[in-house]
C-alpha atoms as a PDB file:
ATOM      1  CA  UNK A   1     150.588 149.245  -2.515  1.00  0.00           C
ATOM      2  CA  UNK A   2     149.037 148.012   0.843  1.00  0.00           C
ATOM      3  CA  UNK A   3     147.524 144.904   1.696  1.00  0.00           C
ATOM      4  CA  UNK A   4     146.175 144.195   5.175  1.00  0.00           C
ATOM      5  CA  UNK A   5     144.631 140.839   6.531  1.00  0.00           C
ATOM      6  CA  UNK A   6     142.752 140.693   9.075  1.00  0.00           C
ATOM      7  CA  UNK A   7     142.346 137.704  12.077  1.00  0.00           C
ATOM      8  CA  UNK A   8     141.310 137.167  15.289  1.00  0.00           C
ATOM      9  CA  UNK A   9     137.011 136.828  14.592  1.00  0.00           C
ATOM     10  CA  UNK A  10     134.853 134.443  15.734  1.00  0.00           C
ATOM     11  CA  UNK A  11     131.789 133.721  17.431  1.00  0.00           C
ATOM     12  CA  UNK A  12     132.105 134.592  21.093  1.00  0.00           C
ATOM     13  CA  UNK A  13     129.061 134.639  23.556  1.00  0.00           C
ATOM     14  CA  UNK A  14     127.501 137.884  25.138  1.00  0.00           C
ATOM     15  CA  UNK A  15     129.866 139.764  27.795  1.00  0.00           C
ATOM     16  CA  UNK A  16     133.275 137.879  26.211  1.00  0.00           C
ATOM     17  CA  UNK A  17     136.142 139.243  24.672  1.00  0.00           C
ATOM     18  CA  UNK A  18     138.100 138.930  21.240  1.00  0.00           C
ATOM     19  CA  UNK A  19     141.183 140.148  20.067  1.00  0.00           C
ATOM     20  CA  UNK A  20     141.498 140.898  16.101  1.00  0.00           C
ATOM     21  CA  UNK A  21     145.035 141.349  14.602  1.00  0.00           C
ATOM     22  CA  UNK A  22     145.352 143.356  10.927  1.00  0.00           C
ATOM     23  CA  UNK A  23     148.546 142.482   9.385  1.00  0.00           C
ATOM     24  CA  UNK A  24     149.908 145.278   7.077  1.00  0.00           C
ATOM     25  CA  UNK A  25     152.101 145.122   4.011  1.00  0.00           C
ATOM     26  CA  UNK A  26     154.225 147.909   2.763  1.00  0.00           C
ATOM     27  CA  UNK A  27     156.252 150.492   3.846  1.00  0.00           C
ATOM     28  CA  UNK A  28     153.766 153.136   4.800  1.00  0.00           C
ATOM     29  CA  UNK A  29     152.299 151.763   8.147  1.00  0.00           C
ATOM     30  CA  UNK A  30     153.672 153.291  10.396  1.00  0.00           C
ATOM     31  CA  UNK A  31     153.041 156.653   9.069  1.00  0.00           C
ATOM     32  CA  UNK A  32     149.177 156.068   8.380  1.00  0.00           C
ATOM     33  CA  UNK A  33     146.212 156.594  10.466  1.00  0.00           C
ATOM     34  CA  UNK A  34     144.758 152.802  11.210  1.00  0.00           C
ATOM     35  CA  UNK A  35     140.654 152.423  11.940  1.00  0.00           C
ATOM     36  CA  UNK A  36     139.014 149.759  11.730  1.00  0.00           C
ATOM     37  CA  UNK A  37     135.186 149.753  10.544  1.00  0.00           C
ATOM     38  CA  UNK A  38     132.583 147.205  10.862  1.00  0.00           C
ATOM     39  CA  UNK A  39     129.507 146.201   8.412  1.00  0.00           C
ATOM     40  CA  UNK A  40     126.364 144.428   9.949  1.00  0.00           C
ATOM     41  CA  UNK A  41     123.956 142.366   7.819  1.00  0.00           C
ATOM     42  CA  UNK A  42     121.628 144.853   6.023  1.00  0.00           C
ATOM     43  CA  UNK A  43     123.166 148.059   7.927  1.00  0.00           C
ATOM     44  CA  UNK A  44     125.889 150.385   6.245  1.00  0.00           C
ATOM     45  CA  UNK A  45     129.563 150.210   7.015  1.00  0.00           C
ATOM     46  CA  UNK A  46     130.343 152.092  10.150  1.00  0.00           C
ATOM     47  CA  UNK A  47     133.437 153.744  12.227  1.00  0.00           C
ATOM     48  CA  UNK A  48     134.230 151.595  15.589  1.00  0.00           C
ATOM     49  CA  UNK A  49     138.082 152.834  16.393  1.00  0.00           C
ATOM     50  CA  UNK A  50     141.258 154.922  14.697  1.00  0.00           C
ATOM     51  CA  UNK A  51     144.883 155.129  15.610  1.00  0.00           C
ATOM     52  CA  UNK A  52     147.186 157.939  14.926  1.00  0.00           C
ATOM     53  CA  UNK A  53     150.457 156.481  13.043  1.00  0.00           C
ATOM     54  CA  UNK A  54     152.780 156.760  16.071  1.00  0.00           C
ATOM     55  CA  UNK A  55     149.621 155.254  18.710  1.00  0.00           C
ATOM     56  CA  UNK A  56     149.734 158.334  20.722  1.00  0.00           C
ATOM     57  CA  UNK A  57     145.995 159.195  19.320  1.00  0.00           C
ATOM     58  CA  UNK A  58     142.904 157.275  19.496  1.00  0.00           C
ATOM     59  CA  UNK A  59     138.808 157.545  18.886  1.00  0.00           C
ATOM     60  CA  UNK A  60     136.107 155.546  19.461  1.00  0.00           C
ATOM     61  CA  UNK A  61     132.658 155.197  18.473  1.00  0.00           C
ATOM     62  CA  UNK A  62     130.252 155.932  21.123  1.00  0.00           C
ATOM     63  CA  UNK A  63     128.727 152.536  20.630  1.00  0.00           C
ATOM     64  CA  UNK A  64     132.021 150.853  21.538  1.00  0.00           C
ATOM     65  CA  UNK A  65     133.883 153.551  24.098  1.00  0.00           C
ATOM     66  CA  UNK A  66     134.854 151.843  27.758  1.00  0.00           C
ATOM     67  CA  UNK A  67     134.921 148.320  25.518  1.00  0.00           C
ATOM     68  CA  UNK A  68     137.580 148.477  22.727  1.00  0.00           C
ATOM     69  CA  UNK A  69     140.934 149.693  22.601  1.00  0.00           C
ATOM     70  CA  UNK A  70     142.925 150.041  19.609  1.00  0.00           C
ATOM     71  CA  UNK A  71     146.944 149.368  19.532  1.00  0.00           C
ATOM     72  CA  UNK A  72     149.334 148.905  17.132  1.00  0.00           C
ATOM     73  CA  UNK A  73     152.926 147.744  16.430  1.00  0.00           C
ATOM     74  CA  UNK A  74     154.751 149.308  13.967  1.00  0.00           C
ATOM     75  CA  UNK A  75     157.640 147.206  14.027  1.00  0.00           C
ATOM     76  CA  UNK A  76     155.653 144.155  13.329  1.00  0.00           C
ATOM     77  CA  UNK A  77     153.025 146.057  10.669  1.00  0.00           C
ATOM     78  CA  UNK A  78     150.266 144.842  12.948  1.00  0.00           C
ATOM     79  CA  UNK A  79     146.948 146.781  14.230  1.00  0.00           C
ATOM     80  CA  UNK A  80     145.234 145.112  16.974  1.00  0.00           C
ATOM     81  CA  UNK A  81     141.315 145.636  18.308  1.00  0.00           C
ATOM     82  CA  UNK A  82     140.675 144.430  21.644  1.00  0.00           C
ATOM     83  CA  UNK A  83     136.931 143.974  22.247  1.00  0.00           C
ATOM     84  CA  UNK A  84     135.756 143.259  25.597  1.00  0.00           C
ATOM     85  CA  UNK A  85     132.640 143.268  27.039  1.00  0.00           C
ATOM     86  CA  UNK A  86     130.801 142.144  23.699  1.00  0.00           C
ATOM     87  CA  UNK A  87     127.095 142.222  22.993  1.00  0.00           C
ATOM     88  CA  UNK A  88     125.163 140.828  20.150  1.00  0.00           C
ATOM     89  CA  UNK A  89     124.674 143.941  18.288  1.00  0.00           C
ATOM     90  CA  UNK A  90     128.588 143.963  18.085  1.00  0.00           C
ATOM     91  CA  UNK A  91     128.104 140.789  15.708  1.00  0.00           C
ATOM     92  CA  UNK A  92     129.298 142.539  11.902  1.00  0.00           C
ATOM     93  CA  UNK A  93     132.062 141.996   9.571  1.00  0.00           C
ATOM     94  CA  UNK A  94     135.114 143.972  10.939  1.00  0.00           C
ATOM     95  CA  UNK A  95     137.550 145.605   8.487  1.00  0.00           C
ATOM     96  CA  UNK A  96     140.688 147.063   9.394  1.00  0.00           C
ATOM     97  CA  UNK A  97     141.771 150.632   6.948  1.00  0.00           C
ATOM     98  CA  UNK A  98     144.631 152.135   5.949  1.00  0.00           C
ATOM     99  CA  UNK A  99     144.870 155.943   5.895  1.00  0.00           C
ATOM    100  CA  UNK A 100     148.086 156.812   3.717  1.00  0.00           C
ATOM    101  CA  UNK A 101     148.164 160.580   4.459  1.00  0.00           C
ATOM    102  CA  UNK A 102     148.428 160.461   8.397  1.00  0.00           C
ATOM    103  CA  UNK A 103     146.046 162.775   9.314  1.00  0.00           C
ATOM    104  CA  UNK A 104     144.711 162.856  12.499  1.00  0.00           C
ATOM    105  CA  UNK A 105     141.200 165.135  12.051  1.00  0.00           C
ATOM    106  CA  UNK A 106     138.388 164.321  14.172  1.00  0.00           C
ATOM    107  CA  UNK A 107     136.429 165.033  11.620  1.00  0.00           C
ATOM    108  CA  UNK A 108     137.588 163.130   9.071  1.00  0.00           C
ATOM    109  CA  UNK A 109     138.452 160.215  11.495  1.00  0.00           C
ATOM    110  CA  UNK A 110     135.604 158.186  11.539  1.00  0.00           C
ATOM    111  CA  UNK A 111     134.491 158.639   7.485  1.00  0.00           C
ATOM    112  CA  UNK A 112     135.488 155.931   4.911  1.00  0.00           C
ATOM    113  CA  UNK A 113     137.451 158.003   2.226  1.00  0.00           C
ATOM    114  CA  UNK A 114     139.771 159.128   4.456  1.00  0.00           C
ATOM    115  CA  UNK A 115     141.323 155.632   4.362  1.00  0.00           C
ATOM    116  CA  UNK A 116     142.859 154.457   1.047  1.00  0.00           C
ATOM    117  CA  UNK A 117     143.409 150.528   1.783  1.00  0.00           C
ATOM    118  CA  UNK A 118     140.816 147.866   3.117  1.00  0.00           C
ATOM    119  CA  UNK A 119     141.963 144.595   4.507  1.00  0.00           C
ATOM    120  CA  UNK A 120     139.066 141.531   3.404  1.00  0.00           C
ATOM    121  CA  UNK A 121     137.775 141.357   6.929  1.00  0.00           C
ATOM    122  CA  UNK A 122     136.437 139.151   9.251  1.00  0.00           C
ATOM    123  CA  UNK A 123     133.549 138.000  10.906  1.00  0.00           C
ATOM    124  CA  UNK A 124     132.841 138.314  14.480  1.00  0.00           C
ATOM    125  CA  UNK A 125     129.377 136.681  16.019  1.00  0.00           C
ATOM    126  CA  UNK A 126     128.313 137.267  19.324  1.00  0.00           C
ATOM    127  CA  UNK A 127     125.534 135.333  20.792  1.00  0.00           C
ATOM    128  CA  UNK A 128     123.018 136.443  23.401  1.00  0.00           C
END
């Protein structure tokens, strides 16, 4: 089992930056593929960033490319998002996801099931 806990939202005016920090439990981290997926008020869940399981991999949504970068730490069990550059339309619920089979598909990247676990998330509000 996997839990993950997210940190690091808040509100943050246009053009600033945030950090948010996902905090994994359990031994499989650092062999799964990390994203992390964001949820606007009345708008589906959507793909922002993933992580291969050793770092050396990473994809973006086009919305957020040149913004965000995605890191992680496997010896701490810790996924990072850095957001810079934020704009209103960045302001959702951000969840970070656990992908327990490791793949790295490009196609399969930025699509929900692919990830097994789903940290509580948290909110991030960016004002104009």
């Amino acid at each position: 089992q996997v839990q993950l806990v997210e940190s690091g939202g808040g509100l943050v005016q246009a053009g600033g930056s945030l950090r948010l920090s996902c905090a994994a439990s359990g031994r499989t981290f650092s062999s799964s593929t990390m994203g992390w997926f964001r949820q606007a008020p009345g708008k589906e869940r959507e793909f922002v960033a993933a992580i291969s399981w050793n770092g050396g991999n990473t994809f973006f949504a086009d919305s957020v490319k040149g913004r965000f970068s995605i890191s992680r730490d496997n010896a701490k069990n810790t996924l990072y998002l850095r957001m810079n550059s934020l704009k209103p339309e960045d302001t959702a619920v951000y969840y970070c996801a656990s992908g327990s089979r490791g793949r790295w598909l490009i196609s399969t990247i930025p699509i929900s099931s692919e990830y097994d676990y789903w940290g509580q998330g948290t909110q991030v509000t960016v004002s104009s």
